[in-house]
PDB file of N, CA and C in Angstrom:
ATOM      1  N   UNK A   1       0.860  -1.172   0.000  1.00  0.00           N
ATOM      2  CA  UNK A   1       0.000   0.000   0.000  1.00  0.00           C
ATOM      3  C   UNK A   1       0.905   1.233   0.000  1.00  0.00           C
ATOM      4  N   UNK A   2       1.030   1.908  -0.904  1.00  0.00           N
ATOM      5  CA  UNK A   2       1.841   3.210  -1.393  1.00  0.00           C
ATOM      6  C   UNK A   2       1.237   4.431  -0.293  1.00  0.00           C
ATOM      7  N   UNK A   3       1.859   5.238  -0.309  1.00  0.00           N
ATOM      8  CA  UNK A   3       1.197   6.265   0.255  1.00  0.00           C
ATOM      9  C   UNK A   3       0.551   7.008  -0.134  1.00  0.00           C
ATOM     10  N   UNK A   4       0.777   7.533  -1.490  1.00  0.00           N
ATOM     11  CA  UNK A   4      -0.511   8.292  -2.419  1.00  0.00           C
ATOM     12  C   UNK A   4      -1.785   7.719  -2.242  1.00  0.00           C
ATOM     13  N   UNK A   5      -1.482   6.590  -2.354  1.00  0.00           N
ATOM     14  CA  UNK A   5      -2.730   5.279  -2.805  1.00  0.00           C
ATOM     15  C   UNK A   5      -3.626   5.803  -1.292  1.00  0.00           C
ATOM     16  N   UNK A   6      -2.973   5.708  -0.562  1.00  0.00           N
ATOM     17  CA  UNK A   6      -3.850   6.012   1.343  1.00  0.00           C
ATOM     18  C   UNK A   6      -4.213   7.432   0.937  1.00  0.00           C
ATOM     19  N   UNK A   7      -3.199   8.582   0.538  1.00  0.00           N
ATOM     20  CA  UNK A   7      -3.635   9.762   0.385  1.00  0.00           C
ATOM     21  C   UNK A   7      -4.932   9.959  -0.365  1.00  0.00           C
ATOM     22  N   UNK A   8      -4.957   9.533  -1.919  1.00  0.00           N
ATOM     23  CA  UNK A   8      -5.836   9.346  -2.364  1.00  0.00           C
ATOM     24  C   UNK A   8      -7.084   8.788  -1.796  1.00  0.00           C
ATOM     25  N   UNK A   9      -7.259   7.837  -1.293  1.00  0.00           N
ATOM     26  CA  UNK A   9      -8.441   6.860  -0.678  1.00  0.00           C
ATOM     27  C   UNK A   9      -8.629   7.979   0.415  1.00  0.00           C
ATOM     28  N   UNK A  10      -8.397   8.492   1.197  1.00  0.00           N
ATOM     29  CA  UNK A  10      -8.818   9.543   2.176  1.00  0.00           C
ATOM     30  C   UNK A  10      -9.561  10.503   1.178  1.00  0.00           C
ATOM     31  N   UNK A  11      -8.948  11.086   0.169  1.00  0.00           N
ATOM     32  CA  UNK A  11      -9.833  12.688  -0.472  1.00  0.00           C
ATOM     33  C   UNK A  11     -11.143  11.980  -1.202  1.00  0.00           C
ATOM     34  N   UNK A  12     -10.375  10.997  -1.990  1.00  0.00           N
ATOM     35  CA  UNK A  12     -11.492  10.226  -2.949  1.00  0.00           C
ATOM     36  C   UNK A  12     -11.392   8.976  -3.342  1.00  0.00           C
ATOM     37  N   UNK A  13     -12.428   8.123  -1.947  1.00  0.00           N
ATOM     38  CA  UNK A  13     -12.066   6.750  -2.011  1.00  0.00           C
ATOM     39  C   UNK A  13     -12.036   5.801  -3.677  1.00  0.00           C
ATOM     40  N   UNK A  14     -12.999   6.164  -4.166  1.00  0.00           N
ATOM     41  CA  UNK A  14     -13.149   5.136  -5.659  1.00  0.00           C
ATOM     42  C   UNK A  14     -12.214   4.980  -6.210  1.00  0.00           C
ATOM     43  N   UNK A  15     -11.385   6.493  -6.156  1.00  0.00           N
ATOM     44  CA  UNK A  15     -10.410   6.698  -7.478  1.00  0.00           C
ATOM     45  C   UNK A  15      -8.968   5.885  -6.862  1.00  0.00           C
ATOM     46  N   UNK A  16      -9.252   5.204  -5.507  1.00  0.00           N
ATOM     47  CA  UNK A  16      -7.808   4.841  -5.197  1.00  0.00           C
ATOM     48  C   UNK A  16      -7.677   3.587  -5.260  1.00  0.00           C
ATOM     49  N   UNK A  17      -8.919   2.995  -5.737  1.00  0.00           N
ATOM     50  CA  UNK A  17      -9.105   1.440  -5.919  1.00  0.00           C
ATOM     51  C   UNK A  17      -9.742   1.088  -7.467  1.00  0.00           C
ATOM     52  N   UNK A  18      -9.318   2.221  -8.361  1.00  0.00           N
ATOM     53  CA  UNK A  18     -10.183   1.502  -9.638  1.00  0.00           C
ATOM     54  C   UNK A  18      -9.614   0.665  -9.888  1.00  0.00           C
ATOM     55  N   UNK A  19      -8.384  -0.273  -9.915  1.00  0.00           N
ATOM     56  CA  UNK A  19      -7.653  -0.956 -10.482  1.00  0.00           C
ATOM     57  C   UNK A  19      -8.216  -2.276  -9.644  1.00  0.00           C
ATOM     58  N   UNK A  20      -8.702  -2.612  -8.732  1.00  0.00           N
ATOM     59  CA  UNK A  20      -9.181  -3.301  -7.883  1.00  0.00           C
ATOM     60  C   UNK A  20     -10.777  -4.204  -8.841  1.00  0.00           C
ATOM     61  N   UNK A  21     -10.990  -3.342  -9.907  1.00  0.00           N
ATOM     62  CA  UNK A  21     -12.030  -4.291 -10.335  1.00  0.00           C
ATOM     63  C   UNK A  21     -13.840  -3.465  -9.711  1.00  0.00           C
ATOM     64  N   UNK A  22     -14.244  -3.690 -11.139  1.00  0.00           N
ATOM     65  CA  UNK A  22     -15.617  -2.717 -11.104  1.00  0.00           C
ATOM     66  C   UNK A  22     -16.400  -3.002  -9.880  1.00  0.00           C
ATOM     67  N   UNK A  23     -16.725  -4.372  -9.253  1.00  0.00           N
ATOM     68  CA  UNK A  23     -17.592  -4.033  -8.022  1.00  0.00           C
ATOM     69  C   UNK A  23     -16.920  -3.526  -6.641  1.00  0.00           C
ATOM     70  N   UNK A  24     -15.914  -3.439  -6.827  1.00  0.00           N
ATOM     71  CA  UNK A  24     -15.300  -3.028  -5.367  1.00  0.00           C
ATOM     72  C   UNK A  24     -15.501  -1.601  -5.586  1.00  0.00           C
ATOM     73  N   UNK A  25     -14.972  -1.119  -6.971  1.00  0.00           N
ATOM     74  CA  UNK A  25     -15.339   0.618  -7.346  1.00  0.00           C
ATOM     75  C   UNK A  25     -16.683   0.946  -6.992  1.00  0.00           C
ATOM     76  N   UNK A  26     -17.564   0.270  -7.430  1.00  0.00           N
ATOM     77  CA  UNK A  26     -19.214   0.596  -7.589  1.00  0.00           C
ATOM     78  C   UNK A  26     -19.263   0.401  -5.625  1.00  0.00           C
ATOM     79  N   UNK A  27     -18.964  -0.443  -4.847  1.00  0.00           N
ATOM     80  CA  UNK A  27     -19.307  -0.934  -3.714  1.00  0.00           C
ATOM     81  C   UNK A  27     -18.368   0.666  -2.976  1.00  0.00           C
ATOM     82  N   UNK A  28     -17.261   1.005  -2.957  1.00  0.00           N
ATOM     83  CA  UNK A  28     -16.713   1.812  -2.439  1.00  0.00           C
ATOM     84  C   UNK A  28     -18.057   3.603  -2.986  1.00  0.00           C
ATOM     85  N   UNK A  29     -17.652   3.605  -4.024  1.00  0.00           N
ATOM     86  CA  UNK A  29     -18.757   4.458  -4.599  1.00  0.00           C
ATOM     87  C   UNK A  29     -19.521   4.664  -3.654  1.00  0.00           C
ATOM     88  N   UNK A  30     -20.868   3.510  -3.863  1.00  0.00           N
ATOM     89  CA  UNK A  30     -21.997   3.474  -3.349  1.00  0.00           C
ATOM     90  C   UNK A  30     -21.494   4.065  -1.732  1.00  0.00           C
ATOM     91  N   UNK A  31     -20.984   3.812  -0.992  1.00  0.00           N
ATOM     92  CA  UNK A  31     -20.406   4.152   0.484  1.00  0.00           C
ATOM     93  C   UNK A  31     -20.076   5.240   0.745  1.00  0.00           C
ATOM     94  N   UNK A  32     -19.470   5.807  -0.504  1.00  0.00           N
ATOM     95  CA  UNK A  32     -19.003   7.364  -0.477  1.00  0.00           C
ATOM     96  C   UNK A  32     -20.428   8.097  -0.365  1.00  0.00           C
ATOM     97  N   UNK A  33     -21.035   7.924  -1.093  1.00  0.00           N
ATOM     98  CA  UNK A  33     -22.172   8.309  -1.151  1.00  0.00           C
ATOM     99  C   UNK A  33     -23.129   8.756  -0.449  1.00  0.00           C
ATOM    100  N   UNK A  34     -23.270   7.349   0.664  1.00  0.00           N
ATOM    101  CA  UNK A  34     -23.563   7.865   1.620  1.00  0.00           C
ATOM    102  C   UNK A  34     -23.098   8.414   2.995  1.00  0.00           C
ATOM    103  N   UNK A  35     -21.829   7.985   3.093  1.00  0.00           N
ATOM    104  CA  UNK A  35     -20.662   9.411   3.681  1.00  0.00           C
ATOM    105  C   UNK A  35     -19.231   8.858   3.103  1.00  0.00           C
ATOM    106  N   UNK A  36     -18.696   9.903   3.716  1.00  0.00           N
ATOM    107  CA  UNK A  36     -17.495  10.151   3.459  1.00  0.00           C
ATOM    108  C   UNK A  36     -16.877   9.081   4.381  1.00  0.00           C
ATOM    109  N   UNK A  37     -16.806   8.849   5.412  1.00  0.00           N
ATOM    110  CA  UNK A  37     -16.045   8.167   6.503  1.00  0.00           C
ATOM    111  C   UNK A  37     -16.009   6.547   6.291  1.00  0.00           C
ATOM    112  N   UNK A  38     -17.426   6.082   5.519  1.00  0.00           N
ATOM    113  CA  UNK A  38     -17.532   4.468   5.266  1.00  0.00           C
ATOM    114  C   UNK A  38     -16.909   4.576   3.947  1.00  0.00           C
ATOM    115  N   UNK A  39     -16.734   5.012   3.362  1.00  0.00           N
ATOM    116  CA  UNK A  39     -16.305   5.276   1.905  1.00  0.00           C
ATOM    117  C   UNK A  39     -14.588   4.910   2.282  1.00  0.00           C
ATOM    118  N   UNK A  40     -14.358   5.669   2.855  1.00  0.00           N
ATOM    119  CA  UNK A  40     -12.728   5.789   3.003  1.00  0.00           C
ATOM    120  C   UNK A  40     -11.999   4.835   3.564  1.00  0.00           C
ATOM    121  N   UNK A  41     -12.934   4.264   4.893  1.00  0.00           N
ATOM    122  CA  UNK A  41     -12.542   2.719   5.687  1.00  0.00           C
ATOM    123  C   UNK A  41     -12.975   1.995   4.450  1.00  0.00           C
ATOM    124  N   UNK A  42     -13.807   1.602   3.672  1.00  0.00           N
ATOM    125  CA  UNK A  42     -14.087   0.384   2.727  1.00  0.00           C
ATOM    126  C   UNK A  42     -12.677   0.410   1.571  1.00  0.00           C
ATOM    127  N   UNK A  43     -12.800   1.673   1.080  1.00  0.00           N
ATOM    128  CA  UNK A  43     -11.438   1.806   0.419  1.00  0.00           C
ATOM    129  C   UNK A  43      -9.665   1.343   1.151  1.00  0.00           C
ATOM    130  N   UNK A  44      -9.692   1.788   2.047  1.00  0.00           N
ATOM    131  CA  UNK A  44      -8.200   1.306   3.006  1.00  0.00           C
ATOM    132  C   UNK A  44      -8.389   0.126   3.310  1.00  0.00           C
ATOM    133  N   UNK A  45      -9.741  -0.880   3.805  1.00  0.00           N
ATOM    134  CA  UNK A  45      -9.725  -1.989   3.920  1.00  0.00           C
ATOM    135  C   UNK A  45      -9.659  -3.056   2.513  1.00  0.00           C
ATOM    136  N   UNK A  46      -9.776  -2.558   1.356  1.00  0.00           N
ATOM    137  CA  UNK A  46      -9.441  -3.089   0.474  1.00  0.00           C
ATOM    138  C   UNK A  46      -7.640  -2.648  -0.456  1.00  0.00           C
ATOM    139  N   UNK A  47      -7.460  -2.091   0.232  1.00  0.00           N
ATOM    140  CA  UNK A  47      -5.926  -1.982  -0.507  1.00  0.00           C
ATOM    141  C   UNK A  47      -4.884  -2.154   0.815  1.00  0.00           C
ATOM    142  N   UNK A  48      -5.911  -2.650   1.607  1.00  0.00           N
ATOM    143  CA  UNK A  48      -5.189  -3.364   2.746  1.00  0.00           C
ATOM    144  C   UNK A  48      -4.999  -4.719   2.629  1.00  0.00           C
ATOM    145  N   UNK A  49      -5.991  -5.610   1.764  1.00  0.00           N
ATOM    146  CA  UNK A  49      -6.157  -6.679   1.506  1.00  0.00           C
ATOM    147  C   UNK A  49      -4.977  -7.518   0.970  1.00  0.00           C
ATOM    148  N   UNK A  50      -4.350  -7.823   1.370  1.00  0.00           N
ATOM    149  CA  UNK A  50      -3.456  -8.919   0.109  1.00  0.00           C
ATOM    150  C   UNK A  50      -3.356 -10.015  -0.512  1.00  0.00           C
ATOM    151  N   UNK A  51      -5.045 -10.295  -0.651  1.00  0.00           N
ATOM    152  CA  UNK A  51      -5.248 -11.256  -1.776  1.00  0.00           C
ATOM    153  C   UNK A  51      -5.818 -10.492  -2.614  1.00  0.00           C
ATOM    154  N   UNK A  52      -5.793  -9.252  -2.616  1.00  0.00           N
ATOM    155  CA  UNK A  52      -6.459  -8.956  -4.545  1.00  0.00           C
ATOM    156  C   UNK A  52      -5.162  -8.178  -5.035  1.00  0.00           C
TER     157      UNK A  52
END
């Protein structure tokens, strides 16, 4: 996990996981959506992951 990549996922979770594959984007999305704070944990918990 790079540090931009965390920087990024804090301002704007989607854009720090597009490479991660369309439903995790759409699933992070959808979260942003409805706030900011689940958006950003769903994003860090997936580029935290190290099986994808």
């Amino acid at each position: 996990m790079s540090f931009w990549r965390v920087v990024l996922a804090i301002f704007f979770p989607p854009l720090a996981i597009i490479d991660k594959g369309c439903g995790s984007v759409l699933i992070v999305l959808l979260l942003t959506l409805c706030g900011w704070v689940p958006g950003t944990i769903a994003a860090l918990v997936i580029l935290n992951n190290p099986n994808s």
